[in-house]
Protein backbone atom coordinates (compact mmCIF):
# COMPACT_ATOMS: atom_id res chain seq x y z
CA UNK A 1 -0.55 16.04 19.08
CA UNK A 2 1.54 13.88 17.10
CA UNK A 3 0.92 10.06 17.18
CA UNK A 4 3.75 7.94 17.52
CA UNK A 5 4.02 3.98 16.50
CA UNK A 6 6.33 1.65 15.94
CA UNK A 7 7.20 -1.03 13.21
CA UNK A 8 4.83 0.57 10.75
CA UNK A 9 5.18 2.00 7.19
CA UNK A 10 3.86 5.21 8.14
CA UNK A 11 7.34 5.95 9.71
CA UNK A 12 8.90 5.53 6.97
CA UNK A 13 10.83 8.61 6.43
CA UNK A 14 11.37 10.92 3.25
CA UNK A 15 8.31 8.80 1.45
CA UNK A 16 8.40 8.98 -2.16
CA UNK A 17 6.26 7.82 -4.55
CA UNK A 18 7.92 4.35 -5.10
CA UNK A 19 7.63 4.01 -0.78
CA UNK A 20 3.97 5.46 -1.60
CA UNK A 21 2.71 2.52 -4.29
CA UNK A 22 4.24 0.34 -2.40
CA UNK A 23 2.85 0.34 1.12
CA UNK A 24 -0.48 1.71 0.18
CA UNK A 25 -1.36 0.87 -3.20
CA UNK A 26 -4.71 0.04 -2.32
CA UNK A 27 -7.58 0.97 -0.26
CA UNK A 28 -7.42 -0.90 2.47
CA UNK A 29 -4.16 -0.89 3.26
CA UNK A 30 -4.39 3.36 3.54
CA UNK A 31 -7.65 2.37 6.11
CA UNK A 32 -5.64 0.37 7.95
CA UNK A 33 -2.80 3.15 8.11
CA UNK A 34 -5.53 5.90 9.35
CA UNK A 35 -6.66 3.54 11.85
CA UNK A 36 -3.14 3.33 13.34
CA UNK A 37 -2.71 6.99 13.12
CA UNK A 38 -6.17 7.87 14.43
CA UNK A 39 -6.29 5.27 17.27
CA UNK A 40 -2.92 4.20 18.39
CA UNK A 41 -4.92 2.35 21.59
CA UNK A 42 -7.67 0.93 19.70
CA UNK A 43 -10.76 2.07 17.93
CA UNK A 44 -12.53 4.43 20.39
CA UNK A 45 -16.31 6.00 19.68
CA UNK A 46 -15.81 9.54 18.71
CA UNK A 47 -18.63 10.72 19.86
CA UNK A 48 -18.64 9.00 23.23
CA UNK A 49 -15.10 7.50 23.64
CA UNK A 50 -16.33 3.74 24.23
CA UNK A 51 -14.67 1.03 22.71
CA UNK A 52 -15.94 -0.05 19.39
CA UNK A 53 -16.17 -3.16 17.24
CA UNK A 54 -15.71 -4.08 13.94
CA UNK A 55 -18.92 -4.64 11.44
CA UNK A 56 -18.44 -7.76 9.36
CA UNK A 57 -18.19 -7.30 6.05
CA UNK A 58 -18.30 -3.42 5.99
CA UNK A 59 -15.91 -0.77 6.48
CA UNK A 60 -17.78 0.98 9.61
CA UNK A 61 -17.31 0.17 13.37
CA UNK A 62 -19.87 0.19 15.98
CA UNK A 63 -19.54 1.85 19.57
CA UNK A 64 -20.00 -1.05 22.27
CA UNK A 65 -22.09 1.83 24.01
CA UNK A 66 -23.84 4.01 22.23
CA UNK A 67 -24.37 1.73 18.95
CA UNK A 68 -23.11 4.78 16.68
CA UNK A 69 -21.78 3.58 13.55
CA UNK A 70 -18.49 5.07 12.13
CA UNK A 71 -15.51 4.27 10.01
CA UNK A 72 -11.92 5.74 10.17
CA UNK A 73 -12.63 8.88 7.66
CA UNK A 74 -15.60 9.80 10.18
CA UNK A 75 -15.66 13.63 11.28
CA UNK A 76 -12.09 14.06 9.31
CA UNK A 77 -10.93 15.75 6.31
CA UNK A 78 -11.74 12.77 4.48
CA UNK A 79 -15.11 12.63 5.17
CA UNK A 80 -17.62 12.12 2.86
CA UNK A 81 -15.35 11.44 -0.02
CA UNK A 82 -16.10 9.36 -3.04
CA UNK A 83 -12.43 9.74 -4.08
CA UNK A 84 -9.63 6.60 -3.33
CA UNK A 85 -8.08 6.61 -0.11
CA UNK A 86 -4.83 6.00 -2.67
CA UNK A 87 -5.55 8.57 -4.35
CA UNK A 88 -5.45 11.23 -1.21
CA UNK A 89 -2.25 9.39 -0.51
CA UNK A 90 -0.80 10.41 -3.56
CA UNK A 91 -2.26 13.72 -4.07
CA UNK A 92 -0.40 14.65 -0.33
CA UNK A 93 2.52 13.47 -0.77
CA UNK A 94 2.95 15.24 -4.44
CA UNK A 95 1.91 18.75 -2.40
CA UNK A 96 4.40 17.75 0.44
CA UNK A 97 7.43 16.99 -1.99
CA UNK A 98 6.57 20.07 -4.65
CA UNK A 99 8.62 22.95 -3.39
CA UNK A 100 7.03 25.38 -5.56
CA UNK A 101 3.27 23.99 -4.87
CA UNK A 102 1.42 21.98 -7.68
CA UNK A 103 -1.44 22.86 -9.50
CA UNK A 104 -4.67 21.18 -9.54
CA UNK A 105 -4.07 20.65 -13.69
CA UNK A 106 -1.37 18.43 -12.85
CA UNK A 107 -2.97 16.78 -10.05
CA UNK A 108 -5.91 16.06 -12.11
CA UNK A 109 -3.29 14.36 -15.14
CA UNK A 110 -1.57 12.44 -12.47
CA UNK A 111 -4.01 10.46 -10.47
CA UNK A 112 -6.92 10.79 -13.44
CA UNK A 113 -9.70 12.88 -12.23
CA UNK A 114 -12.09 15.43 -13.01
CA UNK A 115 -10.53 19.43 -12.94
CA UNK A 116 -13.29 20.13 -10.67
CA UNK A 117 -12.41 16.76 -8.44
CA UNK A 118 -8.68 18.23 -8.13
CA UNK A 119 -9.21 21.46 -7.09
CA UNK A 120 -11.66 20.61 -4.24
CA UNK A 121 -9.12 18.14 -2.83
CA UNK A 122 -6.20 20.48 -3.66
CA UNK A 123 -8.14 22.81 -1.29
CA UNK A 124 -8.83 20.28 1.57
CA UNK A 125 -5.13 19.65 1.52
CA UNK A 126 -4.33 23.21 2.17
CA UNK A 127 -6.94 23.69 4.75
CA UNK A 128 -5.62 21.12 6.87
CA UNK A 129 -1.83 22.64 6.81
CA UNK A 130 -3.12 25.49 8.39
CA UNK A 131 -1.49 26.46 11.89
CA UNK A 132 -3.82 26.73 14.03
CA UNK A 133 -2.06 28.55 17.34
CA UNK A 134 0.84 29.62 15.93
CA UNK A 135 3.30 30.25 18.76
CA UNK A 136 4.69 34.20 18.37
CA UNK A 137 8.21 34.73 17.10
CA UNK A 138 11.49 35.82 18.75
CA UNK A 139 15.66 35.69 18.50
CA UNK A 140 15.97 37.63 15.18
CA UNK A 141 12.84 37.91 12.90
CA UNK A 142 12.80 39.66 9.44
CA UNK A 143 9.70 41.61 8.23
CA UNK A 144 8.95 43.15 4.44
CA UNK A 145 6.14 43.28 2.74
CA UNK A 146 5.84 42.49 -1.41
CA UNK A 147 2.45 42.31 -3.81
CA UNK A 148 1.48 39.83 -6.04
CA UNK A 149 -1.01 39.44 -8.59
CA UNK A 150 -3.26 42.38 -10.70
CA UNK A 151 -1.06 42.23 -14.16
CA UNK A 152 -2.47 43.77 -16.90
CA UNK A 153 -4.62 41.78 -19.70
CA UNK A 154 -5.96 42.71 -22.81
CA UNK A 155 -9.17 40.93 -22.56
CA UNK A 156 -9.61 42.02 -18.41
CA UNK A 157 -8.77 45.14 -16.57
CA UNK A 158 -6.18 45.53 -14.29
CA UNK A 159 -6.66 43.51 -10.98
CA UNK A 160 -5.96 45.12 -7.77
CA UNK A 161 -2.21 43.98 -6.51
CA UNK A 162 -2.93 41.91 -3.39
CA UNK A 163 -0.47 42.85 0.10
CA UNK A 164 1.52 39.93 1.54
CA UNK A 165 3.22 40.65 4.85
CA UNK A 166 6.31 38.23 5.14
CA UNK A 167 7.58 37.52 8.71
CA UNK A 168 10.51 35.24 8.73
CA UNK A 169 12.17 34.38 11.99
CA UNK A 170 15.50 33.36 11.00
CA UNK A 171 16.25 29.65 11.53
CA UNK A 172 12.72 29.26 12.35
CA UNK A 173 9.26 29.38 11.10
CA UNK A 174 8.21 31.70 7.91
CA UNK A 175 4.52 33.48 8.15
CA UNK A 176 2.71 35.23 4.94
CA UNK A 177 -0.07 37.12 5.33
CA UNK A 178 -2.71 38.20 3.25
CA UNK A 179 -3.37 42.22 4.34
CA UNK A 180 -5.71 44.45 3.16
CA UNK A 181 -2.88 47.19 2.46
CA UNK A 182 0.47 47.90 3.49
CA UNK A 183 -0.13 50.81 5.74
CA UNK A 184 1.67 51.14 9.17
CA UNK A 185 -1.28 50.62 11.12
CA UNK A 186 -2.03 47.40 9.04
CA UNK A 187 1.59 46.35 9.72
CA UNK A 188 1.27 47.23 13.17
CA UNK A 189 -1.35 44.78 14.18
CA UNK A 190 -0.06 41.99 12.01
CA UNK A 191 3.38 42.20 13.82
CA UNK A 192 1.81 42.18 17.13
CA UNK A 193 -0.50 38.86 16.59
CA UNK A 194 2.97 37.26 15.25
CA UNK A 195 6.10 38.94 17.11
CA UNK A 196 6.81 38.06 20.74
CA UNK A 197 8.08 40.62 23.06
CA UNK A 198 10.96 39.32 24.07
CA UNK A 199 12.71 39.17 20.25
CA UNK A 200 16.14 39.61 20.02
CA UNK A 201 16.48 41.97 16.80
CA UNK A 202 13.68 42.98 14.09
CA UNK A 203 15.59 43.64 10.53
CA UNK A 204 13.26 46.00 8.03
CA UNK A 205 14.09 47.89 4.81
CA UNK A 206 14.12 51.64 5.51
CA UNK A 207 10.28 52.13 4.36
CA UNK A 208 8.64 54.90 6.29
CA UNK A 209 5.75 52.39 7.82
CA UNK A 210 7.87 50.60 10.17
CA UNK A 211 9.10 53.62 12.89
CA UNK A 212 5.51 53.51 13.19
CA UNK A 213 4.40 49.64 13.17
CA UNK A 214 7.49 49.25 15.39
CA UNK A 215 7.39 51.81 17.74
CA UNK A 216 5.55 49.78 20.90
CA UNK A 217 9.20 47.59 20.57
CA UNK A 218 12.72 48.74 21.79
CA UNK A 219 14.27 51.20 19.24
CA UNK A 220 17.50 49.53 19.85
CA UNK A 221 16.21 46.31 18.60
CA UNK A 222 15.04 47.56 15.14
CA UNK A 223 17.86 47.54 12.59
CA UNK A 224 17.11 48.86 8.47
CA UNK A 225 18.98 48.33 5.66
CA UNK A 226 19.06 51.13 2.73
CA UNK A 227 18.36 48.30 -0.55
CA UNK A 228 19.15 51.74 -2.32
CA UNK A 229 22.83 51.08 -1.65
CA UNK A 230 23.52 47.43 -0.75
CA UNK A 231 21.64 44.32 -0.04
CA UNK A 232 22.99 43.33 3.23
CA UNK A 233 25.71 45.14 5.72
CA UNK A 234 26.64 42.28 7.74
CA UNK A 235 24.01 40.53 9.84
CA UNK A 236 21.93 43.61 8.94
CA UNK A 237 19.44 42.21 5.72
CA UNK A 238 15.71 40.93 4.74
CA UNK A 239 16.93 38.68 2.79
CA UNK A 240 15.39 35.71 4.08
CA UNK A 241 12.48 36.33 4.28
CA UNK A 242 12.91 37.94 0.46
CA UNK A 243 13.66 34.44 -0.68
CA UNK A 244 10.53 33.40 0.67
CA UNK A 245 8.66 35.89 -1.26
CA UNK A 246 10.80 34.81 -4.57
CA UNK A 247 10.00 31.12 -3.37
CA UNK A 248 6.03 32.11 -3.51
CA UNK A 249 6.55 34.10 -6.59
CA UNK A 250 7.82 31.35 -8.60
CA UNK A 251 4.88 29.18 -7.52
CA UNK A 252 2.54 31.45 -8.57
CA UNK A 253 4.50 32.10 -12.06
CA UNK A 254 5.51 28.84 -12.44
CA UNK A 255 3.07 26.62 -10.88
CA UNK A 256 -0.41 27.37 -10.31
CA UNK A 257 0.06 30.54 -13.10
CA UNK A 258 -2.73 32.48 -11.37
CA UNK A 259 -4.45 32.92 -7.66
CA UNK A 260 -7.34 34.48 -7.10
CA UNK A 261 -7.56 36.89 -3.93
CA UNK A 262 -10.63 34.53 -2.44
CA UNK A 263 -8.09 31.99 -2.09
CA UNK A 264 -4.71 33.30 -2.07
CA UNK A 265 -4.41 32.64 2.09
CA UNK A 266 -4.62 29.13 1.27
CA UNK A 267 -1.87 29.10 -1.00
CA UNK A 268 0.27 31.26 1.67
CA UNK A 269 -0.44 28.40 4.04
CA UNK A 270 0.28 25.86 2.11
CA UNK A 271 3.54 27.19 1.42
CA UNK A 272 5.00 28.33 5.18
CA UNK A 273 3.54 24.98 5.93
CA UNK A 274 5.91 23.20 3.75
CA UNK A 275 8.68 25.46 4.29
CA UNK A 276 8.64 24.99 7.92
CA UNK A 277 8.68 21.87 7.69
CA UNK A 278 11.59 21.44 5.48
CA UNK A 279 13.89 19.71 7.46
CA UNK A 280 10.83 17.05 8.93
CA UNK A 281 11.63 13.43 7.48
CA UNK A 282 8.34 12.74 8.09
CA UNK A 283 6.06 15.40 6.89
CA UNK A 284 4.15 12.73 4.80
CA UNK A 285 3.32 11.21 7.91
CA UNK A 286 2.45 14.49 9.97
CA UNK A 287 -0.14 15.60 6.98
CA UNK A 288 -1.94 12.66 6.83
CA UNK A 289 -2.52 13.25 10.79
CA UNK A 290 -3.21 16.86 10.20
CA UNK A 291 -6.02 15.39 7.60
CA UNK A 292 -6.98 12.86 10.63
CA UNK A 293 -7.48 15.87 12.91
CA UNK A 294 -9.25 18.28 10.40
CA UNK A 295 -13.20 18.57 9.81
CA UNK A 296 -14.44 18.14 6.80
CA UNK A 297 -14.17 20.98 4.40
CA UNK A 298 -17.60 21.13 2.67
CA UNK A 299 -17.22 22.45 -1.21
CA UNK A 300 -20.30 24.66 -0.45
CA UNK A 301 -17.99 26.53 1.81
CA UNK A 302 -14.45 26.41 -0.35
CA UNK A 303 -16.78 27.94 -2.81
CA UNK A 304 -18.46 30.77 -0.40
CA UNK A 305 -17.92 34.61 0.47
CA UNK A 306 -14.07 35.73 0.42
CA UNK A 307 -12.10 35.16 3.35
CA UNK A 308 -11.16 38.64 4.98
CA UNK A 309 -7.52 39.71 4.96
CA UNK A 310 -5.66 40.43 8.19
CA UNK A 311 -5.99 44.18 9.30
């Protein structure tokens, strides 16, 4: 649910860093915008939904009910932090307006922390932009899969490549995912949690895996094209979702330089996360919610056991 309000800053759209200093340089004027977002009817108890009032002098409320004391950040994303409100402020809108990502080395030379302090909120960022009931694609959806990381090093061995299944649906919504190969079956199950049945067209390269990962959906609706011998014949191409994949590519290269496999799905939703949300004038705005509507990410469990890929 997005909350709506009128006459304040946090409507402001395309916000920019100038916009950014500006109406929440400080503190307390980013409490007061987290209030608005969180409670657009007035501070309510979140644990039992009572009215609550203000404590003097502190930055806490109190339920009129159940005395439970609580302050905006409470049971969010920012919960628990030691960092500047300002400096969360900053730190999303410099992920939101960085098309090829940004790297926790540059957040930690912009807004003057600790490596360590950078990549944790980096990380609590991305967990927030993740969808959490993404709605299954239709009308014309793309699907190819590419492989990033595992170059060779002198001073390492070679790294296992990891599998990224790219599902664009075009003039819509763009979905990587993390697999654990690129076998039909794999491809199979990952087009089933993401592909609707009532898509118009599914456009593949000629690989061998998708007759297979395809074969539950109309033949007639599954169209190839030979890359062997041209990159598009007519409506007939992947190459949408392909300039996703250079997109990602690019931020990796360019950007963060390296990804580790642990936490390559957060980078993958950080980046359909932006990219769908292109075209939003507001996606400062929306991401601070997101952050609003989040639980607390502890470092404990950033740091734990490897997230399993799909399939």
């Amino acid at each position: 649910m997005l909350f709506s309000f009128h006459g304040d800053a946090m409507n402001t759209p395309h916000m920019n860093l100038v916009k950014l200093t500006e109406q929440f340089g400080t503190d307390e004027k980013c409490r007061k915008a987290l209030e608005q977002l969180r409670w657009k009817d007035g501070v309510v108890c979140p644990r039992c939904k009572s009215k609550a009032t203000p404590i003097s002098a502190r930055e806490q409320f109190d339920c009129d009910s159940c005395h439970y004391q609580f302050s905006v950040t409470t049971g969010t994303m920012f919960h628990d932090s030691h960092l500047s409100l300002w400096k969360w402020f900053i730190t999303v809108a410099l992920l939101c307006e960085a098309k090829k990502g940004m790297s926790a080395c540059q957040i930690q030379r912009t807004i003057g922390v600790s490596y360590k302090t950078a990549w944790y909120l980096t990380h609590r960022v991305r967990a927030a932009m993740q969808e959490s009931e993404p709605k299954p694609m239709s009308g014309a959806v793309e699907i190819d899969e590419t492989y990033v990381g595992g170059k060779p090093r002198k001073w390492r061995p070679v790294q296992k490549k990891q599998v990224v299944i790219g599902i664009r649906q075009r003039n819509g919504d763009l979905r990587l995912i993390r697999a654990t190969n690129s076998k039909a079956k794999t491809v199979r199950e990952i087009v089933n949690a993401n592909v609707g049945g009532h898509v118009e067209v599914i456009l593949t390269d000629e690989s061998m895996i998708y007759p297979y990962a395809l074969n539950h959906f109309d033949t007639k609706k599954h169209k190839t094209i030979n890359h062997s011998k041209e990159y598009a014949h007519g409506d007939v191409h992947t190459n949408t979702v392909e300039s996703a994949f250079s997109l990602l590519k690019r931020g990796i290269i360019g950007t963060w330089h390296k990804v580790s496999a642990k936490h390559l799905p957060a980078y993958l939703d950080e980046m359909c996360f932006r990219f769908n949300n292109r075209k939003n004038p507001y996606l400062f705005r929306d991401t601070i919610i997101k952050l609003i509507q989040t639980p607390n990410l502890e470092y404990k469990n950033l740091t734990a056991t490897m997230q399993e890929p799909a399939a």
